[in-house]
Protein backbone atom coordinates (compact mmCIF):
# COMPACT_ATOMS: atom_id res chain seq x y z
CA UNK A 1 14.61 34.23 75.10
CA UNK A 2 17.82 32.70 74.19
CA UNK A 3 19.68 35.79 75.43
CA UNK A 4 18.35 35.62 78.36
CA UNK A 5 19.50 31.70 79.09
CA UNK A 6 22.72 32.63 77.57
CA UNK A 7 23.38 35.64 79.88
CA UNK A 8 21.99 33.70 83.13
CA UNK A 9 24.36 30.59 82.19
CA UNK A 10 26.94 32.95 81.60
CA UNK A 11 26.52 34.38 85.07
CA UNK A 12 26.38 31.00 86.90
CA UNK A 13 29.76 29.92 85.11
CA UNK A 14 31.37 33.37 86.57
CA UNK A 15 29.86 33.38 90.08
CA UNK A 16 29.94 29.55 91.01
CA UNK A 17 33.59 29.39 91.33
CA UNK A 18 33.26 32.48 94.22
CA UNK A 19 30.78 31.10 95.76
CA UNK A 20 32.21 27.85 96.45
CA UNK A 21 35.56 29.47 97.76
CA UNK A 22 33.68 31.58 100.17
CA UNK A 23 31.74 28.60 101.25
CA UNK A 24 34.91 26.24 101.91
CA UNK A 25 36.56 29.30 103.84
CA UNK A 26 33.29 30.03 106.14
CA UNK A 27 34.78 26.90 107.53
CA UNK A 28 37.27 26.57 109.92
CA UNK A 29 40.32 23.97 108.43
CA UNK A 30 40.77 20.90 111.11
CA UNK A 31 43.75 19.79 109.64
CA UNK A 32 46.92 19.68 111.87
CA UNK A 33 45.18 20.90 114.75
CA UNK A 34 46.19 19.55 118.10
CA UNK A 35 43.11 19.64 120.38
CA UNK A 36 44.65 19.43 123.82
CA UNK A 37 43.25 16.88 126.47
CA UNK A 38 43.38 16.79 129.96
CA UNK A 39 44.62 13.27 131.87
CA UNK A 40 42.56 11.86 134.34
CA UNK A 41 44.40 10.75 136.94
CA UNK A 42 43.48 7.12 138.39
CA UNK A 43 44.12 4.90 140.99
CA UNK A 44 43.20 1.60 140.25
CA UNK A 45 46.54 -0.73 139.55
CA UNK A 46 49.39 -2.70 140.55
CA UNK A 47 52.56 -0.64 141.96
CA UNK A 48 55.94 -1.48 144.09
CA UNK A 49 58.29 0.98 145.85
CA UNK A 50 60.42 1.70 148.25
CA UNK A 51 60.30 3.44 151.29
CA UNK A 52 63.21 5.17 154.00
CA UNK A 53 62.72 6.83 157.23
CA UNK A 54 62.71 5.83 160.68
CA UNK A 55 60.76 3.70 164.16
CA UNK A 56 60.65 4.64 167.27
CA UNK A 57 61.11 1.67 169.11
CA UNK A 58 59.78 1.43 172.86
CA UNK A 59 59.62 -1.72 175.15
CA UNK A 60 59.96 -3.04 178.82
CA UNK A 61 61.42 -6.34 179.89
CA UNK A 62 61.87 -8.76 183.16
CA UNK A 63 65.02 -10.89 183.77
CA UNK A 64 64.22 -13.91 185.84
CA UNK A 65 66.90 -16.72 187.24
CA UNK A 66 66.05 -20.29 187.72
CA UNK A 67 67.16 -20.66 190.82
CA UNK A 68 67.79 -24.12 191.86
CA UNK A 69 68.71 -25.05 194.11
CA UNK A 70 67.20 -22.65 196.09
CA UNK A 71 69.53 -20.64 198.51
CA UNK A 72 67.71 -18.42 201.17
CA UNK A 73 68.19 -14.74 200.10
CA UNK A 74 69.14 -15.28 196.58
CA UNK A 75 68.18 -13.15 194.01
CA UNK A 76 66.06 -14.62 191.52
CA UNK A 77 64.54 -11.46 189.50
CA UNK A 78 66.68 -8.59 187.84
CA UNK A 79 64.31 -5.71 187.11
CA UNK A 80 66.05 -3.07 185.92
CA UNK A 81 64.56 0.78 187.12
CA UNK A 82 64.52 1.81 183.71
CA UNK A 83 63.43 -1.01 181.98
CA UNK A 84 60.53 0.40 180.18
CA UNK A 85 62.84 1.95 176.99
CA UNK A 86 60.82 4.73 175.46
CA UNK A 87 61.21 5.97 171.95
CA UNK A 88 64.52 4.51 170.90
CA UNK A 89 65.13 6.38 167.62
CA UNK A 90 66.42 3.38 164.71
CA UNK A 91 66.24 4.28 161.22
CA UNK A 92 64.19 1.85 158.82
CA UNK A 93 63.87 1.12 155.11
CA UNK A 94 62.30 -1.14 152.90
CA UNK A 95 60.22 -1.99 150.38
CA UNK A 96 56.36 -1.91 149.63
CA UNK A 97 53.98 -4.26 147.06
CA UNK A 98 50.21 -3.16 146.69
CA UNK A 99 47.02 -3.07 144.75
CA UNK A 100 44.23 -0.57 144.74
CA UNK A 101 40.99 -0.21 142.88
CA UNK A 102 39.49 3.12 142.31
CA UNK A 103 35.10 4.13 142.31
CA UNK A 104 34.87 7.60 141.78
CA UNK A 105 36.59 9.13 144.69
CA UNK A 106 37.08 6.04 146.73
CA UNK A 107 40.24 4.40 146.51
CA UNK A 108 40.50 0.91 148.31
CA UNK A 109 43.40 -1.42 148.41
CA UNK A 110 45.86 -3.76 150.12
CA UNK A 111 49.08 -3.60 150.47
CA UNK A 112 52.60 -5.32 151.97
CA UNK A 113 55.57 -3.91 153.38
CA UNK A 114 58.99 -5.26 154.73
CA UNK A 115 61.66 -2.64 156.54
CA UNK A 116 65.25 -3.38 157.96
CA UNK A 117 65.86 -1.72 161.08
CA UNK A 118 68.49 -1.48 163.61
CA UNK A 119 67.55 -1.86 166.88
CA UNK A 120 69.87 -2.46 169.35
CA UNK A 121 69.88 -1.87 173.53
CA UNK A 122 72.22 -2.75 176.40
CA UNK A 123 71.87 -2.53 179.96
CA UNK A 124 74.58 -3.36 181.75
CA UNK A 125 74.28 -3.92 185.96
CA UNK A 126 76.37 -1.41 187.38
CA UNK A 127 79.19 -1.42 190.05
CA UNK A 128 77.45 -2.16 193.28
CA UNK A 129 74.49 -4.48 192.49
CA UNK A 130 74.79 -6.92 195.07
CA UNK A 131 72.94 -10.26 194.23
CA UNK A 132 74.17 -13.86 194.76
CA UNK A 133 73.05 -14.61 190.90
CA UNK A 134 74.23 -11.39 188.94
CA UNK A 135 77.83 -9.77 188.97
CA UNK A 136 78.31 -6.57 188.18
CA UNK A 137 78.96 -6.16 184.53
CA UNK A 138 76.72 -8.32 183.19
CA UNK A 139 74.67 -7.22 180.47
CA UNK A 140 71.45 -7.75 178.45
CA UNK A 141 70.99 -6.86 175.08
CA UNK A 142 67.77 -6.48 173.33
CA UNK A 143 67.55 -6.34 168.92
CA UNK A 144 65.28 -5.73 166.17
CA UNK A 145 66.53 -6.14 162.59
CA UNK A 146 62.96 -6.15 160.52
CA UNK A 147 59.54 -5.49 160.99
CA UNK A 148 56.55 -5.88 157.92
CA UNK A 149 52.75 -5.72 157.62
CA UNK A 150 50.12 -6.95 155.73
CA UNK A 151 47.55 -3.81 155.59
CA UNK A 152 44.27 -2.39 153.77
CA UNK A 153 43.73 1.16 153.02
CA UNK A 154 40.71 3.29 152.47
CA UNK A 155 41.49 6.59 150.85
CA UNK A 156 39.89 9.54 149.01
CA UNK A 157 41.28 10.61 145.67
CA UNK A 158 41.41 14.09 144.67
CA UNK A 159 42.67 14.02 141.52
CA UNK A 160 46.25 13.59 141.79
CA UNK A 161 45.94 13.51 145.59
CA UNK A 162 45.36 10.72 147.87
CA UNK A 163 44.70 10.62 151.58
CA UNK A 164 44.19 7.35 153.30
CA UNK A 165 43.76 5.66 156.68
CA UNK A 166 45.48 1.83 157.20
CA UNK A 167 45.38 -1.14 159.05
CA UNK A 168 46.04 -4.69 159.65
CA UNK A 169 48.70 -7.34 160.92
CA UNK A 170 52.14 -6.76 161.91
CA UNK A 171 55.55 -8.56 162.96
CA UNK A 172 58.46 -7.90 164.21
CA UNK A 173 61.74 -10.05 165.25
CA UNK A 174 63.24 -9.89 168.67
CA UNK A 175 66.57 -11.37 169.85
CA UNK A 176 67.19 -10.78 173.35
CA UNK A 177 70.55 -12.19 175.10
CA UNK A 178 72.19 -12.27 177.95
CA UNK A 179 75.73 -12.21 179.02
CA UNK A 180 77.53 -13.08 181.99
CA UNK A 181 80.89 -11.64 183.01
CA UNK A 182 83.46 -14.31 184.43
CA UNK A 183 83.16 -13.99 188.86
CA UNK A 184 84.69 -16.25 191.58
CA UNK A 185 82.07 -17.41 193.99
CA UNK A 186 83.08 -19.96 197.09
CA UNK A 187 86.46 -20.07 196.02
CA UNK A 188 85.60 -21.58 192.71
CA UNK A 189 85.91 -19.81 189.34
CA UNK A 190 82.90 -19.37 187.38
CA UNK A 191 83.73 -18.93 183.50
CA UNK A 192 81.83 -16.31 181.15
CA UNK A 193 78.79 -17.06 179.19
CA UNK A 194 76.63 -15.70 176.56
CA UNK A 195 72.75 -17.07 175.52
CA UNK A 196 70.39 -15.67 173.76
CA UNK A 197 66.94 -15.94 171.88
CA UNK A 198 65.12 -15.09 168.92
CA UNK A 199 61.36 -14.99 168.36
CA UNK A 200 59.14 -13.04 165.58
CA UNK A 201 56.00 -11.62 167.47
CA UNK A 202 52.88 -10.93 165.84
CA UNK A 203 50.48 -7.63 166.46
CA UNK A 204 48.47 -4.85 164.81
CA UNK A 205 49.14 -1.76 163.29
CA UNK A 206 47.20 1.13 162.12
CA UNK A 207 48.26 4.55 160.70
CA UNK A 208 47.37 7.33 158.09
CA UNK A 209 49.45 9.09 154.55
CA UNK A 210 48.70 11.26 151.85
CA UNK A 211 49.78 10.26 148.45
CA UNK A 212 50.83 12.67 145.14
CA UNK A 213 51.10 11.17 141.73
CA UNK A 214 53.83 14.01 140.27
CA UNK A 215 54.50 11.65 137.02
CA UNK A 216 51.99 9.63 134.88
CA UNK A 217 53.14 6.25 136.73
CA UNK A 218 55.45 7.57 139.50
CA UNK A 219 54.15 8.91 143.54
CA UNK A 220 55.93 9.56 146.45
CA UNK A 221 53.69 9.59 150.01
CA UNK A 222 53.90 10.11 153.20
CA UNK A 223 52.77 7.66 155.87
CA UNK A 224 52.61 7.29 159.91
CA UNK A 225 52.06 4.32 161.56
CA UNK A 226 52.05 2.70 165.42
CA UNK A 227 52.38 -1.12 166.11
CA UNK A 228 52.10 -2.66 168.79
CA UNK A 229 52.72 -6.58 169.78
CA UNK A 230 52.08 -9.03 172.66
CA UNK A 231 54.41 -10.10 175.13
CA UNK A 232 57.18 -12.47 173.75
CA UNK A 233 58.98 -15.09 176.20
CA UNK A 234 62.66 -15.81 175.89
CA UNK A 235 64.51 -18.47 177.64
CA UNK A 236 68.79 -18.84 177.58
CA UNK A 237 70.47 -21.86 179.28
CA UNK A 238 73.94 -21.54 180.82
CA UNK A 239 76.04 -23.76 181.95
CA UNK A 240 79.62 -22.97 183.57
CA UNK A 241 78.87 -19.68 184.40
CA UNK A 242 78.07 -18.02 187.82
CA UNK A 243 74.88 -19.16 187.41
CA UNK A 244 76.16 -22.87 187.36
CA UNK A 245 78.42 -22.59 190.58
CA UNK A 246 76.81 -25.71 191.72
CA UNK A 247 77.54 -27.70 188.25
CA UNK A 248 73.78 -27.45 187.24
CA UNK A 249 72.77 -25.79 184.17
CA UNK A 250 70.54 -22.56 184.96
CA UNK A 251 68.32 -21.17 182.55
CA UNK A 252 67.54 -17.15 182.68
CA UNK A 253 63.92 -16.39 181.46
CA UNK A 254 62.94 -13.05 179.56
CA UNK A 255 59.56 -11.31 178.85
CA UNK A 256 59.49 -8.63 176.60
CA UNK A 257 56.68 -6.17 175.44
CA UNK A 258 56.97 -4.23 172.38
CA UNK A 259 55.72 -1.36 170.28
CA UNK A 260 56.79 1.09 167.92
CA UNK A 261 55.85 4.37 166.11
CA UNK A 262 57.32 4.65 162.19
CA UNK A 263 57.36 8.47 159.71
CA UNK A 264 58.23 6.89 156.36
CA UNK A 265 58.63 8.52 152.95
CA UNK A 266 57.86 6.33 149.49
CA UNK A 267 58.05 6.04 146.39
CA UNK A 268 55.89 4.48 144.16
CA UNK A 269 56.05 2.64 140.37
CA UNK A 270 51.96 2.38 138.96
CA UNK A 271 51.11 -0.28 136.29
CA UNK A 272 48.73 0.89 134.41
């Protein structure tokens, strides 16, 4: 009986140390394994940028004269043919502030934007225009230098994708002048003179972009949007001028209508 216990001890001294090896090998060694994980891209944060592109700039005017006194025949009202400008080209860049919050594929947020531009149109009466009140070679001048919104936007996120429609307020500044070439009229001479007047009009804008986060907090986009504002009323007083040949101050009066169409490309900074 003792042999027996003796042999069986002696065979769980020799086997133990095997078995235990091929037990810690059936299992697979963790250690300095890199288990690779995929980034979910998100939305939801704080980001500036800046943007560059350019705005089509359209807009009609009318050029009245305050007439007084009255003179029978007198022209009062310069409206030029082609007054309604269409799609003057200006390039336009800026910079952008926003916020959105992300819930599941919906992406909403708000976001505010200011762009230089360079607007800047003359039309000048040409040889032949025949009025007691404008001279040949006078010219008006209409400018733009910024334009900025204060917009929402509803997108859908795919991923690293983002496509979103916009809208909200818009303004513009507009600085129109006028600019009257020296003339003789009843003998007398009738000095040159330059007014003009700047407003910043107010409107709405809407538009649509796609966005593409390439970098954990970097994005560039695309984005299109029209604007459109209310009439704006401008009013110059000259004095000494051929529209002063009777030593009265005359004032000329300007309406303008404007609206524009923008293609800007951004880029964007996330905080996370």
């Amino acid at each position: 009986m003792k042999r027996f216990l003796l042999v069986g001890l002696t065979l769980c001294m020799v086997t133990a140390p095997a078995l235990c090896t091929s037990a810690v090998s059936s299992h697979p060694n963790y250690k300095g394994e890199v288990i690779p994980i995929t980034p979910v891209t998100t939305w939801t944060g704080f980001y500036i940028g800046a943007n560059l592109g350019g705005k089509w700039v359209s807009f009609s005017d009318i050029i009245t004269i305050n007439a007084a006194p009255a003179v029978a025949g007198e022209t009062t009202t310069f409206t030029d043919r082609n007054n309604t400008y269409t799609n003057n080209p200006v390039s336009a860049m800026g910079v952008q502030v926003g916020y959105d919050i992300q819930y599941q594929r919906i992406v909403f947020g708000v976001i505010g934007d200011w762009d230089a531009t360079g607007l800047n149109v003359t039309r000048t009466l040409p040889l032949g225009f025949v009025s007691r009140n404008f001279e040949p070679g006078d010219f008006f001048t209409v400018r733009n230098n910024w334009e900025a919104s204060v917009r929402a936007r509803l997108g859908y996120a795919l991923n690293t994708w983002l496509f979103y429609l916009t809208g909200g307020a818009s303004s513009m500044n507009v600085k129109v002048g006028a600019n009257y070439v020296p003339t003789t009229f009843d003998g007398k001479h009738m000095f040159s003179s330059t007014g003009s007047s700047t407003k910043t009009l107010l409107g709405w804008t809407v538009g649509a972009g796609g966005e593409f986060q390439f970098m954990n907090h970097l994005s560039i986009a695309a984005e299109y949007r029209y604007a459109r504002y209310g009439s704006s009323h401008h009013r110059q007083t000259f004095s000494l001028c051929n529209l002063s040949r009777f030593g009265v101050k005359r004032a000329t009066h300007s309406t303008v209508w404007m609206h524009t169409n923008e293609l800007l490309a951004k880029l964007n900074y996330k905080f996370y």
